[in-house]
N, C-alpha and C. Protein backbone atom coordinates (compact mmCIF):
# COMPACT_ATOMS: atom_id res chain seq x y z
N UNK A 1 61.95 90.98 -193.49
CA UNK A 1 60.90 90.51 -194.38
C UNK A 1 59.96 89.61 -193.59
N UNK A 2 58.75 90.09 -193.64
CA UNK A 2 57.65 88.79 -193.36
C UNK A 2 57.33 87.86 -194.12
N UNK A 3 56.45 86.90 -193.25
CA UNK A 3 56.72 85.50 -194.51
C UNK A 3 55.31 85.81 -195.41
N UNK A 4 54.54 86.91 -195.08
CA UNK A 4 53.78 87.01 -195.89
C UNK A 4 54.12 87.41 -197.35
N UNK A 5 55.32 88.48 -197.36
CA UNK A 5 56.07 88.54 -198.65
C UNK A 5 56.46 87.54 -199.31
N UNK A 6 57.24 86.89 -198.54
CA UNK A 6 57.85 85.70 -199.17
C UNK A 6 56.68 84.64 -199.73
N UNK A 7 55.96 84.58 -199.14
CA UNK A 7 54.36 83.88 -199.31
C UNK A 7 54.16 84.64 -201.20
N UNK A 8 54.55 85.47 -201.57
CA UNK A 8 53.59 86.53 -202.20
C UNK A 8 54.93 86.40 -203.40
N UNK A 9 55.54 86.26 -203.23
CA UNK A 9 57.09 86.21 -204.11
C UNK A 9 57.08 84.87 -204.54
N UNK A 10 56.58 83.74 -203.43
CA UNK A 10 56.58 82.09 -203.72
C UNK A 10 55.19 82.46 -205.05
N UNK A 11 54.16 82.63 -204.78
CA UNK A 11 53.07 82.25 -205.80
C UNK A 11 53.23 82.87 -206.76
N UNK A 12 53.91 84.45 -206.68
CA UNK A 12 53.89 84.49 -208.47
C UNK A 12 54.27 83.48 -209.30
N UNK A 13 55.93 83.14 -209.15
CA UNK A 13 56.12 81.70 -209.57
C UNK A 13 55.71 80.66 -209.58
N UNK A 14 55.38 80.49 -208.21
CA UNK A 14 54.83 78.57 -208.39
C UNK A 14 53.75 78.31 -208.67
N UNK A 15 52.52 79.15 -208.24
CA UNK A 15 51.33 78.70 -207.66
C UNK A 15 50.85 78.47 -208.58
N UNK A 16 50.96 78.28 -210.56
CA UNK A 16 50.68 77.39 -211.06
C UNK A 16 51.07 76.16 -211.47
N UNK A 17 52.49 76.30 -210.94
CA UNK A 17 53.43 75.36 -211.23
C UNK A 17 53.14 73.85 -210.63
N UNK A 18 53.65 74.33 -209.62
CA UNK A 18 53.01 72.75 -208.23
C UNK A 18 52.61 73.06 -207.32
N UNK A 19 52.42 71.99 -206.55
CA UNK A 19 51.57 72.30 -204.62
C UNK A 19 52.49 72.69 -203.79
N UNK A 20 52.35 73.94 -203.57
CA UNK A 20 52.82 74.92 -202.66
C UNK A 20 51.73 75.38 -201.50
N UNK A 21 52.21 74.19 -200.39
CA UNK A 21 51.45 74.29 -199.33
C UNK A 21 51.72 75.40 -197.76
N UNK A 22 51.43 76.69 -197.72
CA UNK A 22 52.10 76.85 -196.42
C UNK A 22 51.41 76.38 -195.01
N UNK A 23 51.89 75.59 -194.10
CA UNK A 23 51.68 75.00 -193.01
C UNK A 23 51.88 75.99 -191.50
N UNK A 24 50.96 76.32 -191.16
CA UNK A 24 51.67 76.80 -189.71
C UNK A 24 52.81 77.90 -190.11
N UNK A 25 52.49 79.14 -190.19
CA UNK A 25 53.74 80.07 -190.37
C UNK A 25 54.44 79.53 -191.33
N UNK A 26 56.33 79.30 -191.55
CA UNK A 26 56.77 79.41 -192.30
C UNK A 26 57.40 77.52 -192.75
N UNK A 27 56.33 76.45 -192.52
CA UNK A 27 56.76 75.57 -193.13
C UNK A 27 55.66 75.63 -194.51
N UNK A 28 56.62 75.20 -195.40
CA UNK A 28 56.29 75.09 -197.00
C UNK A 28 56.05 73.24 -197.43
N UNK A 29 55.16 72.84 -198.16
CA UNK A 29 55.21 71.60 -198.08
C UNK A 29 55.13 71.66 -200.01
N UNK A 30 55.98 71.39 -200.68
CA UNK A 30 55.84 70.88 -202.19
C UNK A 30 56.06 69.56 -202.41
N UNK A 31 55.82 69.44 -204.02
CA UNK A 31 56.03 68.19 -204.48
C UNK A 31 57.60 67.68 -204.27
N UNK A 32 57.68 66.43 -204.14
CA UNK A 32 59.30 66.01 -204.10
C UNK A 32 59.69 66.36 -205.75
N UNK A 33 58.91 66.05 -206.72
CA UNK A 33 59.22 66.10 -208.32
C UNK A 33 60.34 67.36 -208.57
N UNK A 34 59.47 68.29 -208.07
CA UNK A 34 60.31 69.70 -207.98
C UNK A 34 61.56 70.46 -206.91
N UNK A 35 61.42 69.15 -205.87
CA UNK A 35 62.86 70.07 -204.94
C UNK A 35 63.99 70.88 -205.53
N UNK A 36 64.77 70.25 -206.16
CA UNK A 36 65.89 70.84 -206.61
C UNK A 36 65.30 71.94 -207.76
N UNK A 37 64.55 72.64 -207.81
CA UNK A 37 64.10 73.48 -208.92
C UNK A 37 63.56 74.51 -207.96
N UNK A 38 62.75 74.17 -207.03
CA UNK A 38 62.07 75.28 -205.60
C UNK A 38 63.27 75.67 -204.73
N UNK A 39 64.12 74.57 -204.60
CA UNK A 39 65.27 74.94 -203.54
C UNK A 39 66.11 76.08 -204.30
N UNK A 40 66.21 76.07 -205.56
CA UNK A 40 66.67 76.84 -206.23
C UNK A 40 66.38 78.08 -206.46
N UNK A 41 65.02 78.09 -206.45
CA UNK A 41 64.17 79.11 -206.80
C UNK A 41 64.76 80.23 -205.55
N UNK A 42 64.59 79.62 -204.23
CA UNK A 42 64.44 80.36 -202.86
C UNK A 42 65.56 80.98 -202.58
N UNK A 43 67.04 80.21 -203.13
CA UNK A 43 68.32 80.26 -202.99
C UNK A 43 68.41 81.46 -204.10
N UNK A 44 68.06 81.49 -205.14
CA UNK A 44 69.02 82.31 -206.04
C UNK A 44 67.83 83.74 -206.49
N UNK A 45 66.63 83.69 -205.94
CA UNK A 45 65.61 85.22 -206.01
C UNK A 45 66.37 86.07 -205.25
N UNK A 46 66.46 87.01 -206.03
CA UNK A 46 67.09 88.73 -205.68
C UNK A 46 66.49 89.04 -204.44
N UNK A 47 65.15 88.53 -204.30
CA UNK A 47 64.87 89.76 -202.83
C UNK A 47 64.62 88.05 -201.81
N UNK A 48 64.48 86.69 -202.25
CA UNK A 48 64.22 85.81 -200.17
C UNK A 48 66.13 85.55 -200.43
N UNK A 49 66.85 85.33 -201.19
CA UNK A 49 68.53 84.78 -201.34
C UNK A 49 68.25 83.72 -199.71
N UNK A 50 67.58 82.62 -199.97
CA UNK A 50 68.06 81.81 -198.87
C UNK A 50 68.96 81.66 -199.05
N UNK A 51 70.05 81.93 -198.62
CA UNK A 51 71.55 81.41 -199.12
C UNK A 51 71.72 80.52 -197.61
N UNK A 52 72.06 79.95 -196.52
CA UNK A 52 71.93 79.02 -195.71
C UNK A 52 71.57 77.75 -195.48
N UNK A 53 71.55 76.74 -195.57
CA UNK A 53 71.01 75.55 -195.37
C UNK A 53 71.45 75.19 -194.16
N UNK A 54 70.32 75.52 -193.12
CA UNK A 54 70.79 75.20 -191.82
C UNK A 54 70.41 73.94 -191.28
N UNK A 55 69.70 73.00 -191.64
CA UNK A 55 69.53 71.73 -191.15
C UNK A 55 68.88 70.48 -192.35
N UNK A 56 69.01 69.46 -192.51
CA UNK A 56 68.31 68.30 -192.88
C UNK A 56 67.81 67.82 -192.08
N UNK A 57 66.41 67.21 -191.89
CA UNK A 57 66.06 66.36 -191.13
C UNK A 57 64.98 65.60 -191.57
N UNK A 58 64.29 64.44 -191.15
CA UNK A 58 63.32 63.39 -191.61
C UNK A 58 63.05 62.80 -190.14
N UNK A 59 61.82 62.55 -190.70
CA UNK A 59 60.65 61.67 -189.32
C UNK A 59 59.77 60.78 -190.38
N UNK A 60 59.85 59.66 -189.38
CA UNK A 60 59.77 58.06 -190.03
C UNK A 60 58.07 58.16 -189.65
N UNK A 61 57.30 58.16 -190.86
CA UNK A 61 56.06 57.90 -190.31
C UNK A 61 55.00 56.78 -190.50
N UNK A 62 56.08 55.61 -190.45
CA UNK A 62 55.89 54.01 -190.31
C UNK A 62 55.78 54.05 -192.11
N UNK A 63 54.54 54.31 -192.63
CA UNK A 63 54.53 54.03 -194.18
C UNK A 63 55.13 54.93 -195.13
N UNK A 64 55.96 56.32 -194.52
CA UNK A 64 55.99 57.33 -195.55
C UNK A 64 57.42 58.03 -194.33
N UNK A 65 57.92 58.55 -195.26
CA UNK A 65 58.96 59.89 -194.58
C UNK A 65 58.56 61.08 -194.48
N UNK A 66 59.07 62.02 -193.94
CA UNK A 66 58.47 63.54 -194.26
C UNK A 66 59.98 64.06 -193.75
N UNK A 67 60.74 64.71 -195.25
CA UNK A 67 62.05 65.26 -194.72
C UNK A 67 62.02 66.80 -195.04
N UNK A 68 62.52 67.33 -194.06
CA UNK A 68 62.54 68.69 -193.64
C UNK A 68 63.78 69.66 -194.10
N UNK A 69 63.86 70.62 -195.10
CA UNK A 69 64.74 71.30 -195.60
C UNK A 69 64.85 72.70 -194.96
N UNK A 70 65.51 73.20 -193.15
CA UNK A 70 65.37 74.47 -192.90
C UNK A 70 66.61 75.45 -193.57
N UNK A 71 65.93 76.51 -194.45
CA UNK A 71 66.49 77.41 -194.90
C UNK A 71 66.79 78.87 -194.29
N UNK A 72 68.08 79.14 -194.33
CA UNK A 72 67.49 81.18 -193.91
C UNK A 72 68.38 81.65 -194.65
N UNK A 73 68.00 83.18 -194.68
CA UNK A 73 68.26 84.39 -195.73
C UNK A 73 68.77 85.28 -194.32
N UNK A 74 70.10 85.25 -194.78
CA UNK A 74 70.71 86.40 -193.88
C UNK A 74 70.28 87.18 -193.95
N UNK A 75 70.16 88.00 -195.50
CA UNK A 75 69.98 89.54 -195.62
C UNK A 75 68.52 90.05 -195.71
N UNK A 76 67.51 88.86 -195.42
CA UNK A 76 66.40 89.23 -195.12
C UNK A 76 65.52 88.57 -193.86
N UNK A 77 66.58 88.06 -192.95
CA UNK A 77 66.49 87.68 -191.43
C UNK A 77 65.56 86.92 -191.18
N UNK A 78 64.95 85.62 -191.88
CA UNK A 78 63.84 85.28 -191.94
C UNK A 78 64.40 83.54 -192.75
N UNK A 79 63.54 82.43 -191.58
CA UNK A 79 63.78 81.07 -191.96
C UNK A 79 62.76 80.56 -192.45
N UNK A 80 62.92 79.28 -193.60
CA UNK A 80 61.52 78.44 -193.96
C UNK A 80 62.04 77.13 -193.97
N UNK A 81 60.88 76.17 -193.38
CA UNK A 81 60.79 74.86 -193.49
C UNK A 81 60.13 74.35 -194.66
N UNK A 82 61.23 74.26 -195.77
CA UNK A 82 60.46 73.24 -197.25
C UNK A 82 60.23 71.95 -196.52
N UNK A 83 59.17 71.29 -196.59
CA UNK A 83 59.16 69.71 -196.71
C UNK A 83 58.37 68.78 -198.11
N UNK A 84 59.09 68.00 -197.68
CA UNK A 84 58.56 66.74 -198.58
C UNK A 84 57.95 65.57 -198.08
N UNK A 85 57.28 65.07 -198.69
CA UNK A 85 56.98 63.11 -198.56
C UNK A 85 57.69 62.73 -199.33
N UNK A 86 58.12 61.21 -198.89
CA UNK A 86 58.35 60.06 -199.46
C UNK A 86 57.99 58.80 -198.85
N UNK A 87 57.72 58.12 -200.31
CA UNK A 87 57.41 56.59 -200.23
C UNK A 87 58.65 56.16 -199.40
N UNK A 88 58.55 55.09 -198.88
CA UNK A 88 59.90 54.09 -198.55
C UNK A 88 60.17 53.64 -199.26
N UNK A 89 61.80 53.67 -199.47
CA UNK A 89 62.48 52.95 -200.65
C UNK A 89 62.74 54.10 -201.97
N UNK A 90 62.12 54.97 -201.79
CA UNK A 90 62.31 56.45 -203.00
C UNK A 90 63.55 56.78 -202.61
N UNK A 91 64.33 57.63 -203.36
CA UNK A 91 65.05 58.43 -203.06
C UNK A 91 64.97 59.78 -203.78
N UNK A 92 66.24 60.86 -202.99
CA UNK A 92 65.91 61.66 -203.38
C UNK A 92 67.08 62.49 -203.77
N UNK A 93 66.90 63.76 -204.72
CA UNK A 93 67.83 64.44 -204.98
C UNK A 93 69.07 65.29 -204.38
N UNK A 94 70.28 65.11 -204.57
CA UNK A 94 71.17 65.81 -203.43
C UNK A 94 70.76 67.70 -204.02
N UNK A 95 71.38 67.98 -202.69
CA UNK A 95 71.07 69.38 -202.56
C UNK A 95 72.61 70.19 -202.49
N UNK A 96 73.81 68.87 -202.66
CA UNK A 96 74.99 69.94 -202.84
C UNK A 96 75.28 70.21 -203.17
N UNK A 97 74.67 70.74 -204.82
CA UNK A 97 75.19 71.35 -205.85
C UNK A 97 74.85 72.86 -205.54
N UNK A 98 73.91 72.84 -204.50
CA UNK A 98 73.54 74.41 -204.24
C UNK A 98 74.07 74.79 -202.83
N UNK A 99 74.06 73.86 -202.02
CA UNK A 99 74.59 73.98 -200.74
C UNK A 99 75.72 72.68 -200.52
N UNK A 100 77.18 73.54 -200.02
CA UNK A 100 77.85 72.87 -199.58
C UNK A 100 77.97 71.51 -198.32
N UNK A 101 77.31 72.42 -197.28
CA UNK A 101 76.25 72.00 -196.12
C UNK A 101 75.37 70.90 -196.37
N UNK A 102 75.07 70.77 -197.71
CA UNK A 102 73.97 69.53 -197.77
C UNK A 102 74.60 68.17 -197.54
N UNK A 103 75.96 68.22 -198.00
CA UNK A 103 76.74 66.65 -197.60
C UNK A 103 76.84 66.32 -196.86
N UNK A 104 77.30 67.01 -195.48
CA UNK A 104 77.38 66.41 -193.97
C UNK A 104 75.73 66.05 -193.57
N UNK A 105 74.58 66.98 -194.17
CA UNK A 105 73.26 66.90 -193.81
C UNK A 105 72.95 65.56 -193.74
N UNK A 106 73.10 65.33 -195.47
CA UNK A 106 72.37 64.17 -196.13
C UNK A 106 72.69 62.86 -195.54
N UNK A 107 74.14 62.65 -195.42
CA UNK A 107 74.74 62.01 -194.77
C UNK A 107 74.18 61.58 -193.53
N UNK A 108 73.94 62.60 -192.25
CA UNK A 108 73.30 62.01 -191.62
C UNK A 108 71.91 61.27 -191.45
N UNK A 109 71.25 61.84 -192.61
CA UNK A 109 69.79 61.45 -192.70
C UNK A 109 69.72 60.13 -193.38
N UNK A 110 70.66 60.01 -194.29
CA UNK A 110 71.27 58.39 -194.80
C UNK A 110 71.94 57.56 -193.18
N UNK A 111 73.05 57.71 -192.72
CA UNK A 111 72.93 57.33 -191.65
C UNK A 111 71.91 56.61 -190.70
N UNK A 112 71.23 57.82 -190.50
CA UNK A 112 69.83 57.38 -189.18
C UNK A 112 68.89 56.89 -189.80
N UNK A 113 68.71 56.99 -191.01
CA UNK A 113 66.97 56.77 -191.52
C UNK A 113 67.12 56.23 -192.97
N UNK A 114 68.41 55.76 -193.14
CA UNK A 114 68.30 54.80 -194.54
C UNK A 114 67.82 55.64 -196.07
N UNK A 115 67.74 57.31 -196.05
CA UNK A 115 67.22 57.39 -197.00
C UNK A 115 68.81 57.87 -198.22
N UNK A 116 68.14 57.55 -199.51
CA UNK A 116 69.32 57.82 -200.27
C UNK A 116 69.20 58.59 -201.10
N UNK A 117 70.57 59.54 -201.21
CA UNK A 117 70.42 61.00 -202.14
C UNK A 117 71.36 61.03 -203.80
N UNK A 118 70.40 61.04 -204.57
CA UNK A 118 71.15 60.69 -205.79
C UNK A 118 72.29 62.17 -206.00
N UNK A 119 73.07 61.56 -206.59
CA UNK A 119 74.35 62.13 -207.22
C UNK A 119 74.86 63.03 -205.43
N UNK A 120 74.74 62.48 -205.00
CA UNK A 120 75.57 62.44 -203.32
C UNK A 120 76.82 62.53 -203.76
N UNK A 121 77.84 63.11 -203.58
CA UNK A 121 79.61 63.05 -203.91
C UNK A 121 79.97 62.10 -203.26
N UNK A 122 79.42 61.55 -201.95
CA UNK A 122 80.19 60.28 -200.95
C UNK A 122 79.34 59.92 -199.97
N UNK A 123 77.71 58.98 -200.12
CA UNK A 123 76.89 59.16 -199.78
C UNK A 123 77.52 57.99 -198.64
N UNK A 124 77.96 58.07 -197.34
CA UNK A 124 77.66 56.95 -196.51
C UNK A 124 77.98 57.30 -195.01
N UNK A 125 78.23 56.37 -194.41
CA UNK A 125 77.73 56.93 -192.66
C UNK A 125 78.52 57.69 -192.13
N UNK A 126 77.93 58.59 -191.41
CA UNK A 126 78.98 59.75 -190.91
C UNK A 126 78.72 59.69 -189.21
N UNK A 127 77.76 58.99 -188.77
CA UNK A 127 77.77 58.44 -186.90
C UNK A 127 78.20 57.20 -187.03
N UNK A 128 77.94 56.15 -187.22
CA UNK A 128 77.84 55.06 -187.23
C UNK A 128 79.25 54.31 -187.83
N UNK A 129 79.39 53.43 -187.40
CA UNK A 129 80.50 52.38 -188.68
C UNK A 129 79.75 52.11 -189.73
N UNK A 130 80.85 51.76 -190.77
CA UNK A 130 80.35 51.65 -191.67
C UNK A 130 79.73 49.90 -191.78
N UNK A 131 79.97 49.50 -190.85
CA UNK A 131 79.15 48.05 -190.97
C UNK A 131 78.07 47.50 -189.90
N UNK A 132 77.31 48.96 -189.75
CA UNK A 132 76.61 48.57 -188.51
C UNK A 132 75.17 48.25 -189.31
N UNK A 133 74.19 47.69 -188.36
CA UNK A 133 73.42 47.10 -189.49
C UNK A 133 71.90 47.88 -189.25
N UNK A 134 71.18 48.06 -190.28
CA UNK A 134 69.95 49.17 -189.72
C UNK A 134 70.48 50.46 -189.46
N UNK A 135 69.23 51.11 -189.72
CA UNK A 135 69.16 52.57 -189.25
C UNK A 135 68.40 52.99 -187.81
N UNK A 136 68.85 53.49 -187.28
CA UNK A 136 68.83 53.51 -185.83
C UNK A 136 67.50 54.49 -185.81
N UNK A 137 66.80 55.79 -186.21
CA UNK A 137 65.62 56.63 -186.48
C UNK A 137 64.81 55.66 -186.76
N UNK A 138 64.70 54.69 -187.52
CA UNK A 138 63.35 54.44 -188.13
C UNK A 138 62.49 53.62 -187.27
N UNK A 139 61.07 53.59 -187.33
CA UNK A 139 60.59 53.01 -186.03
C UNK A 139 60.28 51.70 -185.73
N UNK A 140 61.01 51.00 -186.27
CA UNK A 140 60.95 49.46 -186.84
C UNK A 140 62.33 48.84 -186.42
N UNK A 141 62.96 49.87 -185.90
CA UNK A 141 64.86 49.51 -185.74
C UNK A 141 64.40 48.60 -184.66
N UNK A 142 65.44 47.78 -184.83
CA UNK A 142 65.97 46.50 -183.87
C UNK A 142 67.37 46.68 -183.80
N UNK A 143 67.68 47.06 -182.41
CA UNK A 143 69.11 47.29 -182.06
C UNK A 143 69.73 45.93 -182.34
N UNK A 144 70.98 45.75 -182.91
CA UNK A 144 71.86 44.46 -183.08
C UNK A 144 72.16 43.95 -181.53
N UNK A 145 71.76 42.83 -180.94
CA UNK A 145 72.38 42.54 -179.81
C UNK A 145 74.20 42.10 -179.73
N UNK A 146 74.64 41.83 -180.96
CA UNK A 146 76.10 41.86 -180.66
C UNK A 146 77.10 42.65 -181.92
N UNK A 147 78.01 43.53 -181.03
CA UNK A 147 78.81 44.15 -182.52
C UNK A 147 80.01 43.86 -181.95
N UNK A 148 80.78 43.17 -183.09
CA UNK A 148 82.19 42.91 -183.27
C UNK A 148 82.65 42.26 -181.96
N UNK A 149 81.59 41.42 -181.35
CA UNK A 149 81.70 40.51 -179.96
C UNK A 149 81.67 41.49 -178.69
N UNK A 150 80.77 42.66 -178.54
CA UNK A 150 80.65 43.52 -177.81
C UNK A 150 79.05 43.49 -177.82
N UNK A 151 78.85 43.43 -176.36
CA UNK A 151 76.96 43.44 -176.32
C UNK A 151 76.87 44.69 -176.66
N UNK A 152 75.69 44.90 -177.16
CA UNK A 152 75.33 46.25 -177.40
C UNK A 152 73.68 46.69 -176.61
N UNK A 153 73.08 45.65 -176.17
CA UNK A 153 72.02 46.20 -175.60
C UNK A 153 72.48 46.09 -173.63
N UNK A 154 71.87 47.47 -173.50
CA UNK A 154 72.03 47.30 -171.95
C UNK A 154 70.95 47.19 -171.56
């Protein structure tokens, strides 16, 4: 499948619905309001079945986030980048009610970048201890100079 189909399968549905932006080939940019309703959409249509959730990710862009949802469809060999904005301090909806995969994701993106995913099954650090202080991604981090009486800056 080309993403022009998929392009063409996305707007019957959405394109009155919300802002369905395509970026550069196959990144998608919608409203955050609607994730869990689009993620759905992509996951459970008869002909894109993203069934995969191959990565979470987010980039800190000093006043705003922009987190990255890459999807693929085995049976139609073909990946898309949903993204979102967020304010700092928003949070956002978990994605493991549709993907198993989304918990270890989210997790890390809570981890590195402080953001938080409602109804998370066990939202907390999966690199880090659990008492380390700051998020290490965001571009404002200040490494702790001492943990548990161990320097930490070299």
């Amino acid at each position: 499948m080309e993403i022009e189909t998929v392009k063409k399968i996305i707007f019957t549905k959405w394109k009155e619905n919300l802002e369905v932006v395509f970026e550069g080939g196959n990144n998608i940019k919608i409203n955050k309001e609607n994730l869990l309703e689009f993620i759905k959409f992509l996951k459970e249509h008869s002909e894109l079945y993203f069934d995969v959730l191959v990565c979470i990710t987010s980039v800190d862009y000093i006043d705003f986030f922009r987190i990255y949802y890459t999807l693929h469809s085995i049976t139609q060999n073909i990946n898309v980048n949903v993204y979102i904005e967020l304010s700092k301090g928003e949070r956002l909806p978990s994605l493991t009610g549709l993907y198993s995969s989304a918990e270890w994701h989210e997790r890390e993106v809570y981890d590195m970048m402080g953001i938080k995913f409602e109804n998370h099954p066990d939202l907390r650090r999966i690199l880090l201890p659990n008492d380390w202080e700051g998020f290490p991604l965001l571009k404002n981090y200040e490494t702790q100079e001492i943990y548990h009486n161990i320097k930490v800056k070299y």
